[in-house]
Each structure stands twice: as C-alpha cells, then as structure tokens.
N, C-alpha and C. Protein backbone atom coordinates (compact mmCIF):
# COMPACT_ATOMS: atom_id res chain seq x y z
N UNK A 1 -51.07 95.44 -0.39
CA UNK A 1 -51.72 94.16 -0.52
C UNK A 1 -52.65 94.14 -1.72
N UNK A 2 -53.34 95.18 -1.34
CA UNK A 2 -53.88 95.10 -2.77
C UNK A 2 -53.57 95.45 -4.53
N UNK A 3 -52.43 95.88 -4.48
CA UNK A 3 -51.65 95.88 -5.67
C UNK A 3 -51.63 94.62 -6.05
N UNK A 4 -50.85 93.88 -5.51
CA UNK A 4 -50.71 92.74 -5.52
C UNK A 4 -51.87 91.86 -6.28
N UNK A 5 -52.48 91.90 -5.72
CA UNK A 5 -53.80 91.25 -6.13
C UNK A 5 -54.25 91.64 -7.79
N UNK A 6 -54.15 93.24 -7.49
CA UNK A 6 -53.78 93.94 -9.04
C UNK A 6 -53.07 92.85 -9.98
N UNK A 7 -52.29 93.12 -9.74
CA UNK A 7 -51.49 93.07 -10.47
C UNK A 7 -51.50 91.01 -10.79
N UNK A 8 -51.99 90.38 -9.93
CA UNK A 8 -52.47 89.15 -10.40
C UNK A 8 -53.42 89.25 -11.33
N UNK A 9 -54.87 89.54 -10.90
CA UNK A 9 -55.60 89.52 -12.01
C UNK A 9 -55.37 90.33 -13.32
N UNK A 10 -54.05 91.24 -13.61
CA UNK A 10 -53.70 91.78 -14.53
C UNK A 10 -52.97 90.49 -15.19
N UNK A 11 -52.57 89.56 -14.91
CA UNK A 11 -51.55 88.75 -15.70
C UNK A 11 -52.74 87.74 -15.82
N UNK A 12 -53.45 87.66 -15.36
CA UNK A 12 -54.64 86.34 -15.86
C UNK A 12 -55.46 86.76 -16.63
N UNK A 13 -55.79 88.45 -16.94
CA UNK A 13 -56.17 88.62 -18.07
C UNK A 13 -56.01 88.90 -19.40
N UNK A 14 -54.32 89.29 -19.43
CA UNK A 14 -53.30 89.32 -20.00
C UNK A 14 -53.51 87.88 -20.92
N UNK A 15 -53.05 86.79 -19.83
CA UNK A 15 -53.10 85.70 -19.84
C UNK A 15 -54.30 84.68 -20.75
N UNK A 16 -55.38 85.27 -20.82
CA UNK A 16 -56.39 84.43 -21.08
C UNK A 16 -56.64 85.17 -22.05
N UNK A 17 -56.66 86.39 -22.36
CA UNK A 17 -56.85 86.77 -23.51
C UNK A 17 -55.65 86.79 -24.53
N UNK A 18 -54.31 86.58 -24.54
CA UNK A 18 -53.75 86.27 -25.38
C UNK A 18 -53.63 84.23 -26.03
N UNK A 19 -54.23 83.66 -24.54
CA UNK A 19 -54.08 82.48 -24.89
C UNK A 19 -55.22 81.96 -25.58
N UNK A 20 -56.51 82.84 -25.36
CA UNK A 20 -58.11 82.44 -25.88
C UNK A 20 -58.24 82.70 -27.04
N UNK A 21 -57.53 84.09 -27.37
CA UNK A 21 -57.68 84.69 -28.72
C UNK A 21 -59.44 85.41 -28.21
N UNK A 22 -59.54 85.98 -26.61
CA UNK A 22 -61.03 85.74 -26.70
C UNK A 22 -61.24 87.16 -25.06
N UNK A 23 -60.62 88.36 -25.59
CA UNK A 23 -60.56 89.76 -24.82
C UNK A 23 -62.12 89.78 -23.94
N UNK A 24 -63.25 89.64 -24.07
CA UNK A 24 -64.52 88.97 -24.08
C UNK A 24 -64.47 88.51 -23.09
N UNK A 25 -63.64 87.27 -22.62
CA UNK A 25 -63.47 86.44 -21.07
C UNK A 25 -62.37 87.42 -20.13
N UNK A 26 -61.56 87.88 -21.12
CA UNK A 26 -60.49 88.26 -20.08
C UNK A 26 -60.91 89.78 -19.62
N UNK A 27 -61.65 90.37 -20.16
CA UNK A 27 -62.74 91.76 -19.55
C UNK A 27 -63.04 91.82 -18.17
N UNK A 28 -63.86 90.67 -17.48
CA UNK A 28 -64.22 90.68 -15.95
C UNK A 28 -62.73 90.67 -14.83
N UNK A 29 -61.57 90.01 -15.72
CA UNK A 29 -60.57 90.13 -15.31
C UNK A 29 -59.33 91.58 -15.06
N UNK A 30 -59.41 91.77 -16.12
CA UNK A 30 -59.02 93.58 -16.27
C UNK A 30 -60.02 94.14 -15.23
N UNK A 31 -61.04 94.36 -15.33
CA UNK A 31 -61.62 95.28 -14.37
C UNK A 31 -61.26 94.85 -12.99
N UNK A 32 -61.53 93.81 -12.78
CA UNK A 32 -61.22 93.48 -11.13
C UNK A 32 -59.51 94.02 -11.25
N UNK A 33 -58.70 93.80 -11.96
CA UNK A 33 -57.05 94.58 -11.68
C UNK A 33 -57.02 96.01 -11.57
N UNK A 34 -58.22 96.81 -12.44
CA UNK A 34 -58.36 98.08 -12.17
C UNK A 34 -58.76 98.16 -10.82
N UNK A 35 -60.06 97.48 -10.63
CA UNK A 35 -60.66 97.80 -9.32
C UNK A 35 -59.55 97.78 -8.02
N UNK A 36 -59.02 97.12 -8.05
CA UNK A 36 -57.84 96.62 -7.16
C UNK A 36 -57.01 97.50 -6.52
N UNK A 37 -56.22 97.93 -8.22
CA UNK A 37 -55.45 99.12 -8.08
C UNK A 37 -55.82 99.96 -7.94
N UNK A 38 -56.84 101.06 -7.85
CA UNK A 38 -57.58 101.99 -7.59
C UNK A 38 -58.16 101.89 -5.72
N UNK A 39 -57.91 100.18 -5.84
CA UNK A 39 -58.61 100.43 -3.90
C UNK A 39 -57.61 100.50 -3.46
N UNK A 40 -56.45 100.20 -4.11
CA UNK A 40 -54.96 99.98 -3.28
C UNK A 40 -54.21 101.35 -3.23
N UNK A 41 -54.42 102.11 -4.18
CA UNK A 41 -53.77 103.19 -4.11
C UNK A 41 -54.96 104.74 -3.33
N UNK A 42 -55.97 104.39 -3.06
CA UNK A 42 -56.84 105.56 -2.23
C UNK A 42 -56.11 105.97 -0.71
N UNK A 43 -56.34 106.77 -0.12
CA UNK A 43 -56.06 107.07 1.13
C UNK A 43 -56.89 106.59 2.17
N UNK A 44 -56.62 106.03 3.22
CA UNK A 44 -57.16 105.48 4.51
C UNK A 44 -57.61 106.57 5.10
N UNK A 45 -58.82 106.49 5.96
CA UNK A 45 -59.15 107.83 6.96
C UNK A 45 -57.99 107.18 8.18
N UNK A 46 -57.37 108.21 8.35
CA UNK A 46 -56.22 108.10 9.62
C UNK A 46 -54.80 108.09 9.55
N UNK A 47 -54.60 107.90 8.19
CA UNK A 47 -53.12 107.56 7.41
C UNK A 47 -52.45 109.30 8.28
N UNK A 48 -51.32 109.03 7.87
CA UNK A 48 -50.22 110.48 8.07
C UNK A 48 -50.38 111.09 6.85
N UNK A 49 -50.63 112.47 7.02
CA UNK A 49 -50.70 113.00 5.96
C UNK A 49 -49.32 113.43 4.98
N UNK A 50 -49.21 113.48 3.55
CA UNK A 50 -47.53 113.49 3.29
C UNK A 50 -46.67 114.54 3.60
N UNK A 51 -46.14 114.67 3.42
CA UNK A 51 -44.64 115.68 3.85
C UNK A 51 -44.85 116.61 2.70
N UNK A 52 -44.96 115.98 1.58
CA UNK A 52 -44.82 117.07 0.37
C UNK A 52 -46.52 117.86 0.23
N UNK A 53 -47.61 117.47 0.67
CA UNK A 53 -48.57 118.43 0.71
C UNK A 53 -49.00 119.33 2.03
C-alpha cells in the first residue's frame, strides 16, 4: 500500500518539476515518495520471518 503511494508522489514530482522548470516545489514531493518507500518496504513486528535468512 504504501509503495503505491510512493510511487504517486514520485510521478507528481517528476511531474511538477519537469512541467515548472522549478525542482524547488517538486522537493517536498520526492521526499514524501522516499519516505513512503522506505515505510513500505521495513519489516512489521510479527511478519514471518523469510525462508532465505
């Protein structure tokens, strides 16, 4: 779910900074896609642990 979300605010900052000419606005945007992807890909306390570790 939260990729997702990633990966939205990755195309709106994409988005606004190629259409603004203006990296400056589209900054608060990139970070929230990092932030995103970084919460989306952590481990849950309780998850199954993997097969391969």
């Amino acid at each position: 779910m939260y990729v997702g979300v990633a990966i939205a605010f990755a195309v709106m900052a994409i988005g606004m900074g190629v259409a603004l000419h203006n990296w400056a606005i589209a900054l608060p945007f990139g970070v929230l896609a990092i932030t995103f992807f970084v919460i989306g890909h952590q481990k849950r306390t309780g998850d199954a642990p993997d097969a391969d570790s």
